[in-house]
PDB file of N, CA and C in Angstrom:
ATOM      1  N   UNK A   1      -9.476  21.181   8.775  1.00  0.00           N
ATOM      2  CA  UNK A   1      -9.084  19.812   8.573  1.00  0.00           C
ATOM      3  C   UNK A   1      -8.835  19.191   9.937  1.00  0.00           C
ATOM      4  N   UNK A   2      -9.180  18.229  10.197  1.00  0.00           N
ATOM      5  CA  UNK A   2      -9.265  17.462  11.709  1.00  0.00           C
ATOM      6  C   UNK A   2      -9.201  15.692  11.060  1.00  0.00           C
ATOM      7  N   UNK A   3      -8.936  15.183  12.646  1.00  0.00           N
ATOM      8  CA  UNK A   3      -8.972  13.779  12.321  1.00  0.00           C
ATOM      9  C   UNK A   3     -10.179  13.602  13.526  1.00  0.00           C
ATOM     10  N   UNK A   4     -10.581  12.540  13.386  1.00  0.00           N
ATOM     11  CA  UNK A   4     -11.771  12.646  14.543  1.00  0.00           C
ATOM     12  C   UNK A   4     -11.696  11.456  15.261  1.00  0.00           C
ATOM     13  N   UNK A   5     -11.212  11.332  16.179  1.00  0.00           N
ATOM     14  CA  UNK A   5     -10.963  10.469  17.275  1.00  0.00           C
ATOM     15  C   UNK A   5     -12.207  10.029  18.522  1.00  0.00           C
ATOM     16  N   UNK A   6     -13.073  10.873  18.061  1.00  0.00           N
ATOM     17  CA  UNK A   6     -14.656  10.337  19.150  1.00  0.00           C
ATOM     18  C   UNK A   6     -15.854  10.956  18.938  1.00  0.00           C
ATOM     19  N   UNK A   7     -16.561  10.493  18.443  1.00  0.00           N
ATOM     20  CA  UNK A   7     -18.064  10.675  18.365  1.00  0.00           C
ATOM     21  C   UNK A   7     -19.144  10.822  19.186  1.00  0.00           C
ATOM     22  N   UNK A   8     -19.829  11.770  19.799  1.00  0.00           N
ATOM     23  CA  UNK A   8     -20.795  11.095  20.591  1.00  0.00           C
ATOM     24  C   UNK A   8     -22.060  12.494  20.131  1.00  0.00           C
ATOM     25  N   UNK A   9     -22.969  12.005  21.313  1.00  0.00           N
ATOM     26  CA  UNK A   9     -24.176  13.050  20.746  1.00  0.00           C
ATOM     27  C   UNK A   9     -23.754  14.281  21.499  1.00  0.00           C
ATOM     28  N   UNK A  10     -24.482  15.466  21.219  1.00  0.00           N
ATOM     29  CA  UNK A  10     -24.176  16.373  21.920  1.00  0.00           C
ATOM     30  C   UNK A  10     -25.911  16.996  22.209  1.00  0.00           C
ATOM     31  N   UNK A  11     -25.893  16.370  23.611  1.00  0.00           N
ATOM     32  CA  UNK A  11     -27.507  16.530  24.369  1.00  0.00           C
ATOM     33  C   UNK A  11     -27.693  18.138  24.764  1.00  0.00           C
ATOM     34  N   UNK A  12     -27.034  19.102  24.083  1.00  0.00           N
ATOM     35  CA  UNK A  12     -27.330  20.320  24.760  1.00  0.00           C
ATOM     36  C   UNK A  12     -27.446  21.165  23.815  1.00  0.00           C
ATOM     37  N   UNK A  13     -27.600  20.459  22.377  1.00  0.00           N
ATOM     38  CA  UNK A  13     -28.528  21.430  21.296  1.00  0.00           C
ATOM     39  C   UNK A  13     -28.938  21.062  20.487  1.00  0.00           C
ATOM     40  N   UNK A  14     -29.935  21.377  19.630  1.00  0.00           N
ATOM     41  CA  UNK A  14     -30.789  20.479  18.820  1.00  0.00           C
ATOM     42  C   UNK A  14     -30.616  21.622  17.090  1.00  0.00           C
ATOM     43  N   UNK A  15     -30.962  20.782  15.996  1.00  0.00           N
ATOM     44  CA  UNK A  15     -31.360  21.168  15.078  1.00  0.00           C
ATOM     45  C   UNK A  15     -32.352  22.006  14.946  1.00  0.00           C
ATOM     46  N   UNK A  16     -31.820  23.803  14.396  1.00  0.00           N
ATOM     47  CA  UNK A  16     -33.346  24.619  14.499  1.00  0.00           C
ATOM     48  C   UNK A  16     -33.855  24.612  12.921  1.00  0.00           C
ATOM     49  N   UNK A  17     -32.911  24.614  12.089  1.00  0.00           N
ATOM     50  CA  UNK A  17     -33.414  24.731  10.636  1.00  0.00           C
ATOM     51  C   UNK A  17     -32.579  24.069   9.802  1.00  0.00           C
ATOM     52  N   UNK A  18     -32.854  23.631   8.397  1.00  0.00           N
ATOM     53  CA  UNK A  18     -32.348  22.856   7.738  1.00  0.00           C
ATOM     54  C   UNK A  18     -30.860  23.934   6.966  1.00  0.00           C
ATOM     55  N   UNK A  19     -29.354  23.918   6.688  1.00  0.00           N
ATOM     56  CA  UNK A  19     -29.075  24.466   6.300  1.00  0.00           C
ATOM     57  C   UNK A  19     -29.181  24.629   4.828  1.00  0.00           C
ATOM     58  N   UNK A  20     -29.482  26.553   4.337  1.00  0.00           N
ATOM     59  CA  UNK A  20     -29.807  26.396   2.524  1.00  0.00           C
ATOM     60  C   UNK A  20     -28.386  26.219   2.023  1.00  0.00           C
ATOM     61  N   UNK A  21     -26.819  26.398   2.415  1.00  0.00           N
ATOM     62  CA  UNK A  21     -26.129  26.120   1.055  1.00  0.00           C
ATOM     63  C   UNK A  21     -25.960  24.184   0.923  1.00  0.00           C
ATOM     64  N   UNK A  22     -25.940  23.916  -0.375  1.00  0.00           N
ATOM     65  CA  UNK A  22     -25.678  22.710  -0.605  1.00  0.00           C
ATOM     66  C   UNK A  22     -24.084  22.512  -1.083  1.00  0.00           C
ATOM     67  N   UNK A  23     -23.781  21.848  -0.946  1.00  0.00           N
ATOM     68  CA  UNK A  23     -22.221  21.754  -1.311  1.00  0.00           C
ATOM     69  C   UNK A  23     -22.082  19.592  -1.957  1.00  0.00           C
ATOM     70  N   UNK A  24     -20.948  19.459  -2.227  1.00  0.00           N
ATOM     71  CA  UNK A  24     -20.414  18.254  -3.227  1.00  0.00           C
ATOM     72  C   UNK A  24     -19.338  17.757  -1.745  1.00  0.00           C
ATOM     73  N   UNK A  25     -19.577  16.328  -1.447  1.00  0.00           N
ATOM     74  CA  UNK A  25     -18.939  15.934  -0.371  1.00  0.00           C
ATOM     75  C   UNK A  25     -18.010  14.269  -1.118  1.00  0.00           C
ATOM     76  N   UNK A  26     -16.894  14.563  -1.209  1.00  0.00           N
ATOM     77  CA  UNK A  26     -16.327  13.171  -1.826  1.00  0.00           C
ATOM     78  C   UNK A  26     -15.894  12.580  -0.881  1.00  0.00           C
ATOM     79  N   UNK A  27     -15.360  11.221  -1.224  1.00  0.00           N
ATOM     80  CA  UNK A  27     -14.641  10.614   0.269  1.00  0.00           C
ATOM     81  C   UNK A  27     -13.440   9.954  -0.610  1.00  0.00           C
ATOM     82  N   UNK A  28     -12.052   9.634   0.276  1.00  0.00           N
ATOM     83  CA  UNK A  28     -11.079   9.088  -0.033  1.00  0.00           C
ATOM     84  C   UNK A  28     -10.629   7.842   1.186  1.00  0.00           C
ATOM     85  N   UNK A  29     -10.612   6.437   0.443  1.00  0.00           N
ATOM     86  CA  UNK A  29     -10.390   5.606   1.875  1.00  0.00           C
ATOM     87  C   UNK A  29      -8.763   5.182   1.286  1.00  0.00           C
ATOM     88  N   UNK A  30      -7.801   5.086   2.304  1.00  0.00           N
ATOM     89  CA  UNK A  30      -6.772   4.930   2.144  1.00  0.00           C
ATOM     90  C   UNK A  30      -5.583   3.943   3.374  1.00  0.00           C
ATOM     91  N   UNK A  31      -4.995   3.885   3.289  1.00  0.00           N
ATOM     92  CA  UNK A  31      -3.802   3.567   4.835  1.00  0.00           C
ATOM     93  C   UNK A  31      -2.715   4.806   4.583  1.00  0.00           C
ATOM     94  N   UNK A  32      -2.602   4.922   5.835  1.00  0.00           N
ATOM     95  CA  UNK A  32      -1.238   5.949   6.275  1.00  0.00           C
ATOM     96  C   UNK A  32      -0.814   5.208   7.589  1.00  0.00           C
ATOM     97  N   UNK A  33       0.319   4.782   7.415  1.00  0.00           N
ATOM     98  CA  UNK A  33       1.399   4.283   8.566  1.00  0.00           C
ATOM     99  C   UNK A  33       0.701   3.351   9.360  1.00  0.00           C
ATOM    100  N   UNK A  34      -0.074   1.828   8.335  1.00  0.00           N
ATOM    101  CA  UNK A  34      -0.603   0.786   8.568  1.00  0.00           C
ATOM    102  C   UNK A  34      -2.025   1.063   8.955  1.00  0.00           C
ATOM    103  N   UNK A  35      -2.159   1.903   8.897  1.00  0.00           N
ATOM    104  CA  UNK A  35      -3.778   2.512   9.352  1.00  0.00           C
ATOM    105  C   UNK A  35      -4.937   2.916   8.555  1.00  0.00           C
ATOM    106  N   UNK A  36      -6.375   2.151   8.693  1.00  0.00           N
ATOM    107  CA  UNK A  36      -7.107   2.798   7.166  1.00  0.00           C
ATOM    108  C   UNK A  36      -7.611   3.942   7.602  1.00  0.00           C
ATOM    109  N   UNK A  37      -7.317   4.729   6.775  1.00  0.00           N
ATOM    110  CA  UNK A  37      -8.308   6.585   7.112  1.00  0.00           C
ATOM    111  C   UNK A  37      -9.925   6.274   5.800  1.00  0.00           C
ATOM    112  N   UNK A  38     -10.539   6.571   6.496  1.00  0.00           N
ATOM    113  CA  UNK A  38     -11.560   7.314   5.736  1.00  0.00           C
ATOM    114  C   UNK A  38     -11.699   9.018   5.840  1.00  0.00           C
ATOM    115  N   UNK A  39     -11.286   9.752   4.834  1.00  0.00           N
ATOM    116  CA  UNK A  39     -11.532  11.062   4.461  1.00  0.00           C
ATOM    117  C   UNK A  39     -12.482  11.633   3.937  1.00  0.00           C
ATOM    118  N   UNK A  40     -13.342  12.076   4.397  1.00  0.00           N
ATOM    119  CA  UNK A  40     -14.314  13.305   3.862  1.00  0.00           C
ATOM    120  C   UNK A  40     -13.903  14.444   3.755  1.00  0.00           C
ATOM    121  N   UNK A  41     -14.134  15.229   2.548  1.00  0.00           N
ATOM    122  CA  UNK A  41     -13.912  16.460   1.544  1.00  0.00           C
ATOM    123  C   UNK A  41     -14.970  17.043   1.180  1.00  0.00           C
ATOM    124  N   UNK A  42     -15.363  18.151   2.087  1.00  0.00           N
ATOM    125  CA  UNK A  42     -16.168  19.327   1.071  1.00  0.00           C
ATOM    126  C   UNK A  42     -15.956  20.542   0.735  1.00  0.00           C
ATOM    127  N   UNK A  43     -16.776  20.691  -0.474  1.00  0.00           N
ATOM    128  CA  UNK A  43     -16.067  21.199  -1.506  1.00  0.00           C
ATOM    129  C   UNK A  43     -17.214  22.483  -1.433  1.00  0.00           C
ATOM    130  N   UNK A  44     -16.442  23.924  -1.955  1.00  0.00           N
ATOM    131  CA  UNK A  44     -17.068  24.898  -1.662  1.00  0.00           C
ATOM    132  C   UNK A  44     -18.282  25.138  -3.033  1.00  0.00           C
ATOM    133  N   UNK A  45     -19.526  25.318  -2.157  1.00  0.00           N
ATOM    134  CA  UNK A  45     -20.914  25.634  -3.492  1.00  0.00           C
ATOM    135  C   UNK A  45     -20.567  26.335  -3.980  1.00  0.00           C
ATOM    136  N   UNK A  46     -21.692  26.711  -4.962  1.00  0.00           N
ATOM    137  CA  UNK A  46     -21.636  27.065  -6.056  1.00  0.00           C
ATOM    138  C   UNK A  46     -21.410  28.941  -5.698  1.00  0.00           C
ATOM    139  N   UNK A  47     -22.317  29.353  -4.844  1.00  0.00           N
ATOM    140  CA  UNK A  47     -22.265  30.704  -4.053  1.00  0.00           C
ATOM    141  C   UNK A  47     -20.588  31.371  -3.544  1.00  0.00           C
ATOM    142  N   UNK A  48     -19.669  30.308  -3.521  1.00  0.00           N
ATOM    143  CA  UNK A  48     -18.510  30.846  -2.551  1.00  0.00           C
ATOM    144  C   UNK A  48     -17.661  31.598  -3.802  1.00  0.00           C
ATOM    145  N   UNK A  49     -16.660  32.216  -3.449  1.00  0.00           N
ATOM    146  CA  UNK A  49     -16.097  32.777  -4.124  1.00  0.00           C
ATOM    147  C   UNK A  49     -14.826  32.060  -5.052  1.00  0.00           C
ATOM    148  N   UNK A  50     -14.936  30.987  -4.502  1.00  0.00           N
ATOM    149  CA  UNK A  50     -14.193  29.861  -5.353  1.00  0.00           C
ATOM    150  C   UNK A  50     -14.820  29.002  -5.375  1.00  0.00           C
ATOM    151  N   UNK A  51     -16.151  28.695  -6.194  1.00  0.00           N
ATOM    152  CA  UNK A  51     -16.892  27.319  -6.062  1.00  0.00           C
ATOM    153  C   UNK A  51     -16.025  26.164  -6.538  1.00  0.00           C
ATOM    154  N   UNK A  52     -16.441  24.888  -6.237  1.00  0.00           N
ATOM    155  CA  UNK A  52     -15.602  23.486  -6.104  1.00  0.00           C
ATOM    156  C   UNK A  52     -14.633  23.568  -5.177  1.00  0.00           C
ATOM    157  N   UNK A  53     -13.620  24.542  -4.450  1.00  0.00           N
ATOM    158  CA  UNK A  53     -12.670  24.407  -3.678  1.00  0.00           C
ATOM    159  C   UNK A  53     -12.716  23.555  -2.851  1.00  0.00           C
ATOM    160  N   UNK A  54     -11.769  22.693  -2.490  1.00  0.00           N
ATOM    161  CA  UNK A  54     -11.702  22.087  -1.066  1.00  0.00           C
ATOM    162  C   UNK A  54     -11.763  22.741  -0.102  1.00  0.00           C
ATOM    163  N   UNK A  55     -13.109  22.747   0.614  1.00  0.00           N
ATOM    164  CA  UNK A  55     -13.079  23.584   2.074  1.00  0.00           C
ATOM    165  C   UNK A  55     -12.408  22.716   3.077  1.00  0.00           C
ATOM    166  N   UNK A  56     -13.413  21.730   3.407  1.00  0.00           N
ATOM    167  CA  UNK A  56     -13.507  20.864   4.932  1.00  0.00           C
ATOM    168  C   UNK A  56     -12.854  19.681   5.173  1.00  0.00           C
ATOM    169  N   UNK A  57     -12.416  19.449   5.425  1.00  0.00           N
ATOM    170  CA  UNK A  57     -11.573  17.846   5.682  1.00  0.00           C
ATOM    171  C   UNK A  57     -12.142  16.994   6.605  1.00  0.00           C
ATOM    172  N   UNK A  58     -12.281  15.637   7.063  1.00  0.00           N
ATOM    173  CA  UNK A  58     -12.610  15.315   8.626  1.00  0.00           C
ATOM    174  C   UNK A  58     -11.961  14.229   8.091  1.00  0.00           C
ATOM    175  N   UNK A  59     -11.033  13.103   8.675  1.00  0.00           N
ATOM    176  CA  UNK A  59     -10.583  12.302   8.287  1.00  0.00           C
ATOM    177  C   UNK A  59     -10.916  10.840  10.336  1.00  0.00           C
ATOM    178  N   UNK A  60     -11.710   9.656   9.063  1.00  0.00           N
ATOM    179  CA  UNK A  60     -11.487   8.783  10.657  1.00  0.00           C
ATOM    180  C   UNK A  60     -11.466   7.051  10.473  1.00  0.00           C
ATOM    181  N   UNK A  61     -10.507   7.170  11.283  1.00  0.00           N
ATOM    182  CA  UNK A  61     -10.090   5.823  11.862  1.00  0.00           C
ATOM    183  C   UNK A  61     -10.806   4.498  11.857  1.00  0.00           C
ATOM    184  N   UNK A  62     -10.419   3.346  11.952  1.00  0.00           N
ATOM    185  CA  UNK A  62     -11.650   2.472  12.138  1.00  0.00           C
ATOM    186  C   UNK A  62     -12.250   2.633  13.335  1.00  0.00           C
ATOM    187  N   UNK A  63     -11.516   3.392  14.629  1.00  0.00           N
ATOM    188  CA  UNK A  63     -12.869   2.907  15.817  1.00  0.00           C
ATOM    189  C   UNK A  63     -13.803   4.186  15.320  1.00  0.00           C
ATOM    190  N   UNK A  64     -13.872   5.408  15.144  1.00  0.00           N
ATOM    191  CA  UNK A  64     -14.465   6.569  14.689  1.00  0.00           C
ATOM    192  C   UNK A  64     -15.362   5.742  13.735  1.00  0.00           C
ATOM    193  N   UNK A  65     -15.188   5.546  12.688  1.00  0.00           N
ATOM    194  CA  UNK A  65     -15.747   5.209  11.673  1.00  0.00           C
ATOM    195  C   UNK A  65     -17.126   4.232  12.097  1.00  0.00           C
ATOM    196  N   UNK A  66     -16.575   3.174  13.088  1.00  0.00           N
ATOM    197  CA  UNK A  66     -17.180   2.264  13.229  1.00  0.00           C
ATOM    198  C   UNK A  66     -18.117   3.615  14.199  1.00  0.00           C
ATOM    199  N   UNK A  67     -17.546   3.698  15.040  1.00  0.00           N
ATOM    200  CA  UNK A  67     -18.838   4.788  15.948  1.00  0.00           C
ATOM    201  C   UNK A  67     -19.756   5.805  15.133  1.00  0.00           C
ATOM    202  N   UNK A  68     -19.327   6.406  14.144  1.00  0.00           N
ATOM    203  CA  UNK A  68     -20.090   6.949  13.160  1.00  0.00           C
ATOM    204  C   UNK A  68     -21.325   5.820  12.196  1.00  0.00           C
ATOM    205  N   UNK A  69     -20.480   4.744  12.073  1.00  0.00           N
ATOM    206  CA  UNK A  69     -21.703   3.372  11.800  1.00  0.00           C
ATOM    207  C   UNK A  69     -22.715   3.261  12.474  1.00  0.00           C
ATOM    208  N   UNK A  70     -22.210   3.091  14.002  1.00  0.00           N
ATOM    209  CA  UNK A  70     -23.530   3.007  14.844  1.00  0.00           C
ATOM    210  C   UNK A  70     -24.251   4.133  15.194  1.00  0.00           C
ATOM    211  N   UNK A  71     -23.503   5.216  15.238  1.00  0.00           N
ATOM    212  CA  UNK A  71     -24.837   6.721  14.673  1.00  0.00           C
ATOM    213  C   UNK A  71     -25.751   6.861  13.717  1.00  0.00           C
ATOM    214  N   UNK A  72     -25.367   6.072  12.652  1.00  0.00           N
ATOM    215  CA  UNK A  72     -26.078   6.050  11.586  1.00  0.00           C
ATOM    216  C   UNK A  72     -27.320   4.890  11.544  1.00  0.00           C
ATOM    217  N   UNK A  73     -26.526   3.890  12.225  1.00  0.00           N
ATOM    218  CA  UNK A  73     -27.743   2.362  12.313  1.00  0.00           C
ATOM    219  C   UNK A  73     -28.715   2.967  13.171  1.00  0.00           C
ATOM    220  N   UNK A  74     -28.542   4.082  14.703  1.00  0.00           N
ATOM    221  CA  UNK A  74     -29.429   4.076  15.595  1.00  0.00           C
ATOM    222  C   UNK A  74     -30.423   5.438  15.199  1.00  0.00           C
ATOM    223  N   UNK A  75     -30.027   6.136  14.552  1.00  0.00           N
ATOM    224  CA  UNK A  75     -30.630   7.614  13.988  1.00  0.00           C
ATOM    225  C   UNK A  75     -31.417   7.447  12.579  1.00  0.00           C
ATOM    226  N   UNK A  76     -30.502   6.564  11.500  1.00  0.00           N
ATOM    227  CA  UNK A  76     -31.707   5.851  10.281  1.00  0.00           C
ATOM    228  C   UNK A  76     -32.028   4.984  10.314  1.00  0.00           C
ATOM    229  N   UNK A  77     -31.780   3.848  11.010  1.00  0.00           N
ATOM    230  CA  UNK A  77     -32.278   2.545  10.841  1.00  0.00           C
ATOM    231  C   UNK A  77     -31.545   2.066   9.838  1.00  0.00           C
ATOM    232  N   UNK A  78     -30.554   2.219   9.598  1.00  0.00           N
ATOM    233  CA  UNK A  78     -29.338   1.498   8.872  1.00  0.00           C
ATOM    234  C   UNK A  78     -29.272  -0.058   9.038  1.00  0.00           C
ATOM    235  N   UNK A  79     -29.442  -0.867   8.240  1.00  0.00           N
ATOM    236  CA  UNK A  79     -28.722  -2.340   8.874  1.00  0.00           C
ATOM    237  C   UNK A  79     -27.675  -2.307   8.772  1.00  0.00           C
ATOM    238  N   UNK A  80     -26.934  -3.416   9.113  1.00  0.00           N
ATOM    239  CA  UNK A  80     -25.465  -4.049   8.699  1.00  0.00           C
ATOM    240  C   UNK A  80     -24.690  -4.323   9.921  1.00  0.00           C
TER     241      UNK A  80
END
Protein backbone atom coordinates (compact mmCIF):
# COMPACT_ATOMS: atom_id res chain seq x y z
CA UNK A 1 0.00 0.00 0.00
CA UNK A 2 1.70 3.40 -0.98
CA UNK A 3 0.51 6.86 -1.76
CA UNK A 4 2.21 8.10 -4.87
CA UNK A 5 3.54 11.43 -4.84
CA UNK A 6 5.47 11.42 -8.50
CA UNK A 7 5.24 9.85 -11.64
CA UNK A 8 7.65 9.80 -14.24
CA UNK A 9 9.00 7.32 -16.94
CA UNK A 10 11.57 5.07 -16.06
CA UNK A 11 14.11 5.19 -19.33
CA UNK A 12 16.19 2.23 -18.11
CA UNK A 13 13.76 -0.65 -18.78
CA UNK A 14 11.34 -1.62 -21.10
CA UNK A 15 8.41 -4.11 -21.28
CA UNK A 16 9.68 -7.82 -22.18
CA UNK A 17 6.32 -9.74 -22.04
CA UNK A 18 2.80 -9.23 -21.40
CA UNK A 19 1.98 -10.37 -17.75
CA UNK A 20 -0.39 -13.97 -17.73
CA UNK A 21 -2.16 -13.43 -14.21
CA UNK A 22 -5.24 -11.21 -14.66
CA UNK A 23 -6.62 -9.81 -11.58
CA UNK A 24 -10.09 -7.27 -10.74
CA UNK A 25 -8.78 -3.59 -10.11
CA UNK A 26 -11.58 -1.24 -8.32
CA UNK A 27 -11.06 2.35 -7.52
CA UNK A 28 -12.36 4.45 -4.52
CA UNK A 29 -12.35 8.46 -4.93
CA UNK A 30 -12.76 10.13 -1.66
CA UNK A 31 -11.28 13.34 0.67
CA UNK A 32 -9.15 12.70 3.73
CA UNK A 33 -8.14 15.89 5.68
CA UNK A 34 -9.57 18.29 2.78
CA UNK A 35 -7.79 16.35 0.19
CA UNK A 36 -9.28 14.19 -2.82
CA UNK A 37 -7.47 10.65 -2.90
CA UNK A 38 -8.05 8.52 -5.75
CA UNK A 39 -7.44 4.77 -4.61
CA UNK A 40 -6.68 1.86 -6.62
CA UNK A 41 -7.31 -1.78 -5.24
CA UNK A 42 -6.19 -5.02 -6.57
CA UNK A 43 -7.61 -7.77 -5.83
CA UNK A 44 -5.95 -11.23 -5.74
CA UNK A 45 -6.87 -13.74 -9.13
CA UNK A 46 -8.40 -16.34 -9.30
CA UNK A 47 -4.90 -18.63 -8.97
CA UNK A 48 -3.85 -17.04 -5.41
CA UNK A 49 -4.57 -18.75 -2.48
CA UNK A 50 -7.18 -16.36 -1.41
CA UNK A 51 -8.73 -15.28 -4.68
CA UNK A 52 -10.65 -11.72 -4.52
CA UNK A 53 -8.36 -10.57 -1.57
CA UNK A 54 -7.21 -7.14 -1.41
CA UNK A 55 -3.63 -7.30 -2.46
CA UNK A 56 -2.32 -3.78 -3.77
CA UNK A 57 -3.23 -0.37 -2.80
CA UNK A 58 -1.71 2.86 -4.65
CA UNK A 59 -3.58 5.78 -3.53
CA UNK A 60 -3.03 9.61 -5.50
CA UNK A 61 -3.46 13.04 -5.05
CA UNK A 62 -4.63 15.57 -7.50
CA UNK A 63 -1.07 16.59 -8.72
CA UNK A 64 -0.22 12.55 -9.17
CA UNK A 65 -3.39 11.94 -10.64
CA UNK A 66 -3.25 14.76 -12.91
CA UNK A 67 0.47 13.46 -13.92
CA UNK A 68 -0.88 10.00 -14.38
CA UNK A 69 -3.58 11.94 -16.87
CA UNK A 70 -0.90 13.18 -18.87
CA UNK A 71 0.78 9.62 -19.07
CA UNK A 72 -2.14 8.40 -20.30
CA UNK A 73 -3.04 11.40 -22.97
CA UNK A 74 0.80 11.04 -24.26
CA UNK A 75 1.12 6.98 -24.34
CA UNK A 76 -2.86 6.44 -25.69
CA UNK A 77 -3.84 9.33 -27.19
CA UNK A 78 -6.33 10.08 -24.58
CA UNK A 79 -8.16 13.48 -25.06
CA UNK A 80 -9.40 15.71 -22.41
Amino acid sequence: MAFVHKISKDEDREIRSLHPTRLECRYIASESNGMKILQLNSYGSDDRDVPGKLSQTLQFDENSAQELFQVLKAEFGFEG
